[in-house]
PDB file of N, CA and C in Angstrom:
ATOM      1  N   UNK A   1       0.842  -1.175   0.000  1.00  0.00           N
ATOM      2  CA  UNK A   1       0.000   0.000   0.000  1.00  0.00           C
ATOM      3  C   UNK A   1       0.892   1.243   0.000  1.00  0.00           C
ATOM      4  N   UNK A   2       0.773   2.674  -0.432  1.00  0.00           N
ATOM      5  CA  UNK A   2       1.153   3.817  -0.976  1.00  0.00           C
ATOM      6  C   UNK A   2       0.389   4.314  -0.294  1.00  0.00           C
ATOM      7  N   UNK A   3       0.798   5.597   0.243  1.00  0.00           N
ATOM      8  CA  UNK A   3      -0.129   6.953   0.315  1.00  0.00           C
ATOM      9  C   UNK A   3       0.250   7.983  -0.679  1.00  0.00           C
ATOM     10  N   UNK A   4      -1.119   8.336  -0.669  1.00  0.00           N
ATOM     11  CA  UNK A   4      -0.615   9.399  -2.334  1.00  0.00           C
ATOM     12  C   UNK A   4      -1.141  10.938  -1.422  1.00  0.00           C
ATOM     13  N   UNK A   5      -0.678  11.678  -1.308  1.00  0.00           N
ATOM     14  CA  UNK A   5      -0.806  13.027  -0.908  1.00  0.00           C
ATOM     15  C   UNK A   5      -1.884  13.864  -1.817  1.00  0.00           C
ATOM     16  N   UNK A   6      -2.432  14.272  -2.309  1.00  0.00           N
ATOM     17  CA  UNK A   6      -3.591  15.001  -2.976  1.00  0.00           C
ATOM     18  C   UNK A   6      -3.891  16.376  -3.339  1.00  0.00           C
ATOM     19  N   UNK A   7      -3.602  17.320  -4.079  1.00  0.00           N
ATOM     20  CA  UNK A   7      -3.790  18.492  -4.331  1.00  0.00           C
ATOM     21  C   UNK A   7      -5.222  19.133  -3.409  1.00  0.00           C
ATOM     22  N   UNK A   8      -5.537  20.135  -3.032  1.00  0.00           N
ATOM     23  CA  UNK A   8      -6.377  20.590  -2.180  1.00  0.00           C
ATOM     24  C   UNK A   8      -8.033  20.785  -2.822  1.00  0.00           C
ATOM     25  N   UNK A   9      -7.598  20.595  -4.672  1.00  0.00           N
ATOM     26  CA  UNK A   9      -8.806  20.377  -5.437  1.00  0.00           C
ATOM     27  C   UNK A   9      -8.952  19.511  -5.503  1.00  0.00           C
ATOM     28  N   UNK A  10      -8.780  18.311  -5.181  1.00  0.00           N
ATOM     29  CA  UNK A  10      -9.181  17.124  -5.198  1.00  0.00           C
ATOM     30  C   UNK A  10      -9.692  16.225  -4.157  1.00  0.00           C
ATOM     31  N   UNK A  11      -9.499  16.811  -2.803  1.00  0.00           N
ATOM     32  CA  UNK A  11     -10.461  16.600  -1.701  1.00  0.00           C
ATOM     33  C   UNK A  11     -11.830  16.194  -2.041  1.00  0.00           C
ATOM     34  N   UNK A  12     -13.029  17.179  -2.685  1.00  0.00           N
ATOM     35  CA  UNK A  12     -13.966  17.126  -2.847  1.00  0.00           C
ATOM     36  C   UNK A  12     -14.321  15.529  -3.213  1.00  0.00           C
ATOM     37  N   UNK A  13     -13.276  15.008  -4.058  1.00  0.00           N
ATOM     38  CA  UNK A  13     -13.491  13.484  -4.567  1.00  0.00           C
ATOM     39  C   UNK A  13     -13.085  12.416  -3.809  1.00  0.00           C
ATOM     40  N   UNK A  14     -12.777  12.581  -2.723  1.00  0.00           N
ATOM     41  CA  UNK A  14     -12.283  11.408  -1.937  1.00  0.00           C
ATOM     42  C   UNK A  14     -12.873  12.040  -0.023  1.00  0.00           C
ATOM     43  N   UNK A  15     -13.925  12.663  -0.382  1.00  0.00           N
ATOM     44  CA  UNK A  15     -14.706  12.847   1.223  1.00  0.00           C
ATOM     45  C   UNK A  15     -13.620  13.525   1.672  1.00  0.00           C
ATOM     46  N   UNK A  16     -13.305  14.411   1.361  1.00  0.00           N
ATOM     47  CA  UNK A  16     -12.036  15.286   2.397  1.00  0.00           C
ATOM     48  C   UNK A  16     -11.173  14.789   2.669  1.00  0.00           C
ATOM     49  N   UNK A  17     -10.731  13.681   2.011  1.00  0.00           N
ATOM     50  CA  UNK A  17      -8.983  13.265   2.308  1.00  0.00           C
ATOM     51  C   UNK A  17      -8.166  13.633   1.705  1.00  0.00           C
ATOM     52  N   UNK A  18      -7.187  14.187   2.528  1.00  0.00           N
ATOM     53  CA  UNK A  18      -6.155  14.665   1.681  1.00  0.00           C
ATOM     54  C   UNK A  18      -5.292  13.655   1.047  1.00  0.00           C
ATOM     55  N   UNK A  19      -4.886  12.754   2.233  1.00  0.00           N
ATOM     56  CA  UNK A  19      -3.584  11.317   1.909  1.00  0.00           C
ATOM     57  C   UNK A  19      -4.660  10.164   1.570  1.00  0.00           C
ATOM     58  N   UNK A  20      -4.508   9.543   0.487  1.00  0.00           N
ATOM     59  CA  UNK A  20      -5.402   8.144  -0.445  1.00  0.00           C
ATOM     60  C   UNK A  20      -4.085   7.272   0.017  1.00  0.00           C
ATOM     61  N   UNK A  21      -4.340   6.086   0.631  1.00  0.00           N
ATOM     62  CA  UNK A  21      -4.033   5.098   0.350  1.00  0.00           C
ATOM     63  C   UNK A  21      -4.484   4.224  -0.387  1.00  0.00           C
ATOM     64  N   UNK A  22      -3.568   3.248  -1.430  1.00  0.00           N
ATOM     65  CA  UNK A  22      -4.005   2.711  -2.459  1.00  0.00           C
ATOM     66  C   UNK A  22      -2.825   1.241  -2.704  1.00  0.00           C
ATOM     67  N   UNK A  23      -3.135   0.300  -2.983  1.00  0.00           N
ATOM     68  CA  UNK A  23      -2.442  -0.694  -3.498  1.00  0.00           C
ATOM     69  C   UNK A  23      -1.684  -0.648  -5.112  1.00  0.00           C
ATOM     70  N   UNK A  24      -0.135  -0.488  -4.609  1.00  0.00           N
ATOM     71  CA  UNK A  24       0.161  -0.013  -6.001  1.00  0.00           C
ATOM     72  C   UNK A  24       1.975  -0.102  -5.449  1.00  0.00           C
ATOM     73  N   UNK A  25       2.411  -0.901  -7.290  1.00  0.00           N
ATOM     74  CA  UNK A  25       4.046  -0.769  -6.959  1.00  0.00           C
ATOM     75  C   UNK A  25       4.249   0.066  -7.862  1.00  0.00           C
ATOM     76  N   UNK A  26       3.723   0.882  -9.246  1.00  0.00           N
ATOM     77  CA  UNK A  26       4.269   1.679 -10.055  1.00  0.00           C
ATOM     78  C   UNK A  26       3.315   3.098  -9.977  1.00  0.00           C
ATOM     79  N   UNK A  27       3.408   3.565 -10.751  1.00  0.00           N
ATOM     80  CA  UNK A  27       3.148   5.099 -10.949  1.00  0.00           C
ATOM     81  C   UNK A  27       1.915   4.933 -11.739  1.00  0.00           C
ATOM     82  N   UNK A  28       1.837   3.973 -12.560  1.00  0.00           N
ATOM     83  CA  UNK A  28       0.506   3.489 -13.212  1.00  0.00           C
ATOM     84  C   UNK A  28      -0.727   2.912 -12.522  1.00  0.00           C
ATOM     85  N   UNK A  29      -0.326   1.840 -11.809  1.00  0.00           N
ATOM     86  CA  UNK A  29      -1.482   1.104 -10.993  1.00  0.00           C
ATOM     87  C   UNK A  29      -1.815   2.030  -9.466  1.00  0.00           C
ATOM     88  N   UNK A  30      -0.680   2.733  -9.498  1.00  0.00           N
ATOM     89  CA  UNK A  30      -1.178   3.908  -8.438  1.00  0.00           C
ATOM     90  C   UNK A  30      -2.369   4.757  -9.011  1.00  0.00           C
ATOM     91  N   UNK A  31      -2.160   5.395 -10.576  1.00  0.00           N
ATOM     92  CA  UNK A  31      -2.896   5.750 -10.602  1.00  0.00           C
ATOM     93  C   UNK A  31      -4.581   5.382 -11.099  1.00  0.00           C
ATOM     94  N   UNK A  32      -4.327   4.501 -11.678  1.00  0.00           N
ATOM     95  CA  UNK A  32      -5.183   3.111 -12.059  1.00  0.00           C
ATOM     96  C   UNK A  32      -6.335   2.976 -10.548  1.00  0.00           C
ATOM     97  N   UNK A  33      -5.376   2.799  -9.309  1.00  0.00           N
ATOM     98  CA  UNK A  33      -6.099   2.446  -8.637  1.00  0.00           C
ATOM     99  C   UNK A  33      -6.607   3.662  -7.552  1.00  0.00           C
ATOM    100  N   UNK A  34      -5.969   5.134  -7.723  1.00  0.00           N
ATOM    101  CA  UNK A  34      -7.128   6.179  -7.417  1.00  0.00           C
ATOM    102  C   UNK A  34      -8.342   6.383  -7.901  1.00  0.00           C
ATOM    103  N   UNK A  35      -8.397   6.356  -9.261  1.00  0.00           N
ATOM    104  CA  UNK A  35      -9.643   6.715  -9.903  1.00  0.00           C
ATOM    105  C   UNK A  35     -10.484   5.313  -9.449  1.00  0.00           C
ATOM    106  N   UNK A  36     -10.097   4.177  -9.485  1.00  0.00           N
ATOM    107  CA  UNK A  36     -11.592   2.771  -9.065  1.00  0.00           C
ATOM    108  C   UNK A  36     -11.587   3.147  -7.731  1.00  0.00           C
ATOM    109  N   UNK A  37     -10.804   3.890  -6.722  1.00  0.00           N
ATOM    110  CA  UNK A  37     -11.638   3.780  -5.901  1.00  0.00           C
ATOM    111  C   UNK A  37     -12.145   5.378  -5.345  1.00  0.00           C
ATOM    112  N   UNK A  38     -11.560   6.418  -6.196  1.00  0.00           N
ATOM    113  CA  UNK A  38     -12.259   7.741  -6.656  1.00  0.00           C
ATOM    114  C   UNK A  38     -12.729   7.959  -7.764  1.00  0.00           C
ATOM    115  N   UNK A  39     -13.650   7.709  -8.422  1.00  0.00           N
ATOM    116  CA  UNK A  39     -14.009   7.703  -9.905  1.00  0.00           C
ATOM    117  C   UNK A  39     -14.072   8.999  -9.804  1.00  0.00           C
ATOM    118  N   UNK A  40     -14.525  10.198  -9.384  1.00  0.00           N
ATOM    119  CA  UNK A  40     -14.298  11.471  -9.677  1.00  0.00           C
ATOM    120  C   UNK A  40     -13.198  11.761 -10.199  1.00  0.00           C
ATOM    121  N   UNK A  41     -11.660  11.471  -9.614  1.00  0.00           N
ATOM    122  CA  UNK A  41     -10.798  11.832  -9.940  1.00  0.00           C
ATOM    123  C   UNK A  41     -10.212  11.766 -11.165  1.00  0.00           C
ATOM    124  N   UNK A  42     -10.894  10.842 -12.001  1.00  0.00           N
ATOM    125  CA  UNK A  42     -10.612  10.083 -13.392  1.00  0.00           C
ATOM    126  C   UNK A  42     -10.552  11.804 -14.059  1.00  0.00           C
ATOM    127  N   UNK A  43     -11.252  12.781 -14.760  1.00  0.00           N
ATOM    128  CA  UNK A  43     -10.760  13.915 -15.247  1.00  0.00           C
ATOM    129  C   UNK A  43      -9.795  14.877 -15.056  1.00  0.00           C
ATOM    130  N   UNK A  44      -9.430  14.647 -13.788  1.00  0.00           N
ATOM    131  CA  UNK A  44      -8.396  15.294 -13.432  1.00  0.00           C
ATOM    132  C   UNK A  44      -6.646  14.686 -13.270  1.00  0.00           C
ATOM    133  N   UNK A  45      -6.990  13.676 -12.949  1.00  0.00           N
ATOM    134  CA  UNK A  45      -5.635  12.690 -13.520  1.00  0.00           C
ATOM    135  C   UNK A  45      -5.493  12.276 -14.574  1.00  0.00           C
ATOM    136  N   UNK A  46      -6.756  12.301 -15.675  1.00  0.00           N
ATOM    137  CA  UNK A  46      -6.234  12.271 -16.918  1.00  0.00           C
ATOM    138  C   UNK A  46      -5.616  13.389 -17.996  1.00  0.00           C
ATOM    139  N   UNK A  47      -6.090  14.600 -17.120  1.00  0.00           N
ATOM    140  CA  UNK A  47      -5.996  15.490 -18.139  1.00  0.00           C
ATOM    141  C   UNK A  47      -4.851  16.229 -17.853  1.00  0.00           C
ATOM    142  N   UNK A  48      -3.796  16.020 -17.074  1.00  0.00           N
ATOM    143  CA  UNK A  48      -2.572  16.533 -16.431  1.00  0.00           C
ATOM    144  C   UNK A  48      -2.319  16.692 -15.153  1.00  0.00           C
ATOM    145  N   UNK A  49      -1.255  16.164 -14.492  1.00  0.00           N
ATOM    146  CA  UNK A  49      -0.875  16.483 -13.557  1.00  0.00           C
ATOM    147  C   UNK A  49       0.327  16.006 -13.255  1.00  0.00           C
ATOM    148  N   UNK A  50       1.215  16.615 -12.015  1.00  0.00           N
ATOM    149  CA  UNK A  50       2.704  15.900 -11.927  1.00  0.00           C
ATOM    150  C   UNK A  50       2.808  15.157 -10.880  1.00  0.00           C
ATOM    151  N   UNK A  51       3.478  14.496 -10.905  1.00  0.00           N
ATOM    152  CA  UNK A  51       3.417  13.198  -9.660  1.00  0.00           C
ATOM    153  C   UNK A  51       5.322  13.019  -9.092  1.00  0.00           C
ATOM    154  N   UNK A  52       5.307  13.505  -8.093  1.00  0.00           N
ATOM    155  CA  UNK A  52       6.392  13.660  -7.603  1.00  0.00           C
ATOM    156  C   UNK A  52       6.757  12.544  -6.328  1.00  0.00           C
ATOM    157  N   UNK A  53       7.711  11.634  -6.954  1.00  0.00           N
ATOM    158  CA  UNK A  53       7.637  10.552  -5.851  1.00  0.00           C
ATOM    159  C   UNK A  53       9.538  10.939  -4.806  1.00  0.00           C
ATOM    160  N   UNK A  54       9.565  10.663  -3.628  1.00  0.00           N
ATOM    161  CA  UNK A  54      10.956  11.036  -2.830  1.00  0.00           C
ATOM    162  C   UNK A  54      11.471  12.389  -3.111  1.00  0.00           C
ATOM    163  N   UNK A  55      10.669  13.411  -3.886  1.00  0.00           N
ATOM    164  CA  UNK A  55      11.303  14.666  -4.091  1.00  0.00           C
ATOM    165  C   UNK A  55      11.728  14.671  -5.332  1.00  0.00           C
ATOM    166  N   UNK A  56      11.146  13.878  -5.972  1.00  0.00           N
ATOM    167  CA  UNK A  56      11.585  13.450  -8.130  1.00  0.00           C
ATOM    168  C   UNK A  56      10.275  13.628  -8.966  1.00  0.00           C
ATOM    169  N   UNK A  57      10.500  14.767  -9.304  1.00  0.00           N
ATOM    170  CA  UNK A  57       8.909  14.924 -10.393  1.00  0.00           C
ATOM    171  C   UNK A  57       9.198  13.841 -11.524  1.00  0.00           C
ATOM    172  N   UNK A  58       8.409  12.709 -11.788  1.00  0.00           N
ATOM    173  CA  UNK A  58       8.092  11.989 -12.768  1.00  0.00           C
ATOM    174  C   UNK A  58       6.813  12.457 -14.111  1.00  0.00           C
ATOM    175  N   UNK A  59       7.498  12.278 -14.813  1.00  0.00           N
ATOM    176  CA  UNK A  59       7.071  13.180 -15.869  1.00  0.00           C
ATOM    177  C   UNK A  59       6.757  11.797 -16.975  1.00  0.00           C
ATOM    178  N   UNK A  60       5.317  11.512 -17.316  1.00  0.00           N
ATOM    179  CA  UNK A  60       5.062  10.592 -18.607  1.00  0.00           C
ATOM    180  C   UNK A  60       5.442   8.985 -17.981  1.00  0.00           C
ATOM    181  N   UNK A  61       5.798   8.138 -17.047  1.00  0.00           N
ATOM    182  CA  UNK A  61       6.413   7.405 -16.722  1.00  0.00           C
ATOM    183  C   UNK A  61       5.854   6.517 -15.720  1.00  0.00           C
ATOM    184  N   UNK A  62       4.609   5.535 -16.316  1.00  0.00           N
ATOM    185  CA  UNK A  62       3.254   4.835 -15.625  1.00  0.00           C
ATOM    186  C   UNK A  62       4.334   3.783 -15.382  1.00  0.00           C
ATOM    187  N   UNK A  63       5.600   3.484 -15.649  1.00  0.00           N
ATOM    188  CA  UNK A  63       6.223   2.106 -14.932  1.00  0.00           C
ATOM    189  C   UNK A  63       7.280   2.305 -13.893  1.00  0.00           C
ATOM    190  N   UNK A  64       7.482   3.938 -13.456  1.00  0.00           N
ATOM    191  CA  UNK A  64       8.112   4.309 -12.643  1.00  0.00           C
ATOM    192  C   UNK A  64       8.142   3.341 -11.023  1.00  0.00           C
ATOM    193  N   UNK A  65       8.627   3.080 -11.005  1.00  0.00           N
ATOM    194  CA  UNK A  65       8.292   2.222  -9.336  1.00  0.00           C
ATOM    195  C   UNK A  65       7.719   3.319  -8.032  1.00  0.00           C
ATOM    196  N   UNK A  66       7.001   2.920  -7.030  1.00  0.00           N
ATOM    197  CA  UNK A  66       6.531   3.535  -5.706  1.00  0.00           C
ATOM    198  C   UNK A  66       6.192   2.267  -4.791  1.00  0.00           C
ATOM    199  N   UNK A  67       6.825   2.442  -3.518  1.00  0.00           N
ATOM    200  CA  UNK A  67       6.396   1.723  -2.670  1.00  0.00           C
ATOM    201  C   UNK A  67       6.247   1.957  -1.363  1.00  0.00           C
ATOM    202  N   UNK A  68       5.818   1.069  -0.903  1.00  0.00           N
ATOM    203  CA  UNK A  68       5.510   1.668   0.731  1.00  0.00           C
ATOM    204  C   UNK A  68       6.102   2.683   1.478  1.00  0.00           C
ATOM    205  N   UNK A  69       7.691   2.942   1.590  1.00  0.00           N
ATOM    206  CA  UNK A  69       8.460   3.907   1.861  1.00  0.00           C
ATOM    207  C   UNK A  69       8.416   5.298   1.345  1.00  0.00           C
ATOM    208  N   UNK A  70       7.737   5.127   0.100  1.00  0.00           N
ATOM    209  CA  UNK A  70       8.007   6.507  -1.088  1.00  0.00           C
ATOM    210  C   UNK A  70       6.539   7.490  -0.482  1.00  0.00           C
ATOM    211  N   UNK A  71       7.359   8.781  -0.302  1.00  0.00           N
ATOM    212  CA  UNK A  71       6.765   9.909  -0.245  1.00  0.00           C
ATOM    213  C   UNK A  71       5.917  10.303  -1.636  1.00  0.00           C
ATOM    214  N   UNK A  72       4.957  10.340  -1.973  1.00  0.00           N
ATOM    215  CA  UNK A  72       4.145  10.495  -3.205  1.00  0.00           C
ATOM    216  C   UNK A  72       3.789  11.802  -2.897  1.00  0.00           C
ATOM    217  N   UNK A  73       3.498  12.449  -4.295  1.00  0.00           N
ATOM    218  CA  UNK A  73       2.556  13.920  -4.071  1.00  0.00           C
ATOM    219  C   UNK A  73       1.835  13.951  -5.603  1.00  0.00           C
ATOM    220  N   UNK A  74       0.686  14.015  -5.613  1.00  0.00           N
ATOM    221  CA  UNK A  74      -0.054  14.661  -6.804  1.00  0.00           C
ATOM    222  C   UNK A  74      -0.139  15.807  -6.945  1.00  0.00           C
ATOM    223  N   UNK A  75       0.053  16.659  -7.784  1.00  0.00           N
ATOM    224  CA  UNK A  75       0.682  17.984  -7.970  1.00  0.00           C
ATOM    225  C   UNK A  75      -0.251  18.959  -9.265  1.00  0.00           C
ATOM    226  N   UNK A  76      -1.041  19.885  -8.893  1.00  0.00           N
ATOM    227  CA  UNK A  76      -1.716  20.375 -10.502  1.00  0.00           C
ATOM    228  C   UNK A  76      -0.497  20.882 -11.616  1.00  0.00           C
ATOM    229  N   UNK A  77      -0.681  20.195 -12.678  1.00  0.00           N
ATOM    230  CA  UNK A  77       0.036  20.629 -13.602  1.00  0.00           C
ATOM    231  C   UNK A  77      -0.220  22.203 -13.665  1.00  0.00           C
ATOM    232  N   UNK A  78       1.361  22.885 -14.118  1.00  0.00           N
ATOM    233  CA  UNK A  78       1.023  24.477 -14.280  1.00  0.00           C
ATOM    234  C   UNK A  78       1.315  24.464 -15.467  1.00  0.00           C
ATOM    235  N   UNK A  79      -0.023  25.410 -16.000  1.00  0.00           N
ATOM    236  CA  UNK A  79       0.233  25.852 -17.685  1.00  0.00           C
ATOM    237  C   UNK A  79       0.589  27.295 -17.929  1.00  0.00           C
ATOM    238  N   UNK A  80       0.776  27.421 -18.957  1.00  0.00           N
ATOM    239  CA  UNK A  80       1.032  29.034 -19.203  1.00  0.00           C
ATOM    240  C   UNK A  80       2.376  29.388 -20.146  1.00  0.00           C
ATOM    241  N   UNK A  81       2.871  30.214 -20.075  1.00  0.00           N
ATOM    242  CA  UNK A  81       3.893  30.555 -21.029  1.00  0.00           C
ATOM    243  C   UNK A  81       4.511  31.722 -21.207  1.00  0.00           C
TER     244      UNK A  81
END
């Protein structure tokens, strides 16, 4: 199991939790397995965001490893230019 830390817009989808625990060894089935058990969250993790595991923004990289030890953070992607 993982705890995934949660952007402060994304509360609303998980009853006010900030930290999701979830069953998951990569960056994929982590996120795989927020949305089945937040289906809200499914638009917002699909449509961008950064996922920063031990202080390492992972960027594009669903086979990245995370495990029990790893500090996770879901992060809103910033746009602009």
């Amino acid at each position: 199991m993982v705890e995934v830390n949660l952007w402060s817009g994304l509360r609303r989808f998980t009853g006010g939790e900030q930290v999701v625990t979830v069953e998951a060894t990569t960056i994929g089935e982590m996120l795989d397995a927020l949305i089945a058990a937040h289906p809200g969250l499914e638009p917002f993790l699909g449509d961008g965001m950064t996922v920063a595991v031990d202080g390492e923004v992972i960027t594009a990289q669903r086979d990245a490893p995370v495990s029990e030890e790893s500090e996770i953070f879901l992060m809103q992607r910033l746009k602009g230019g």
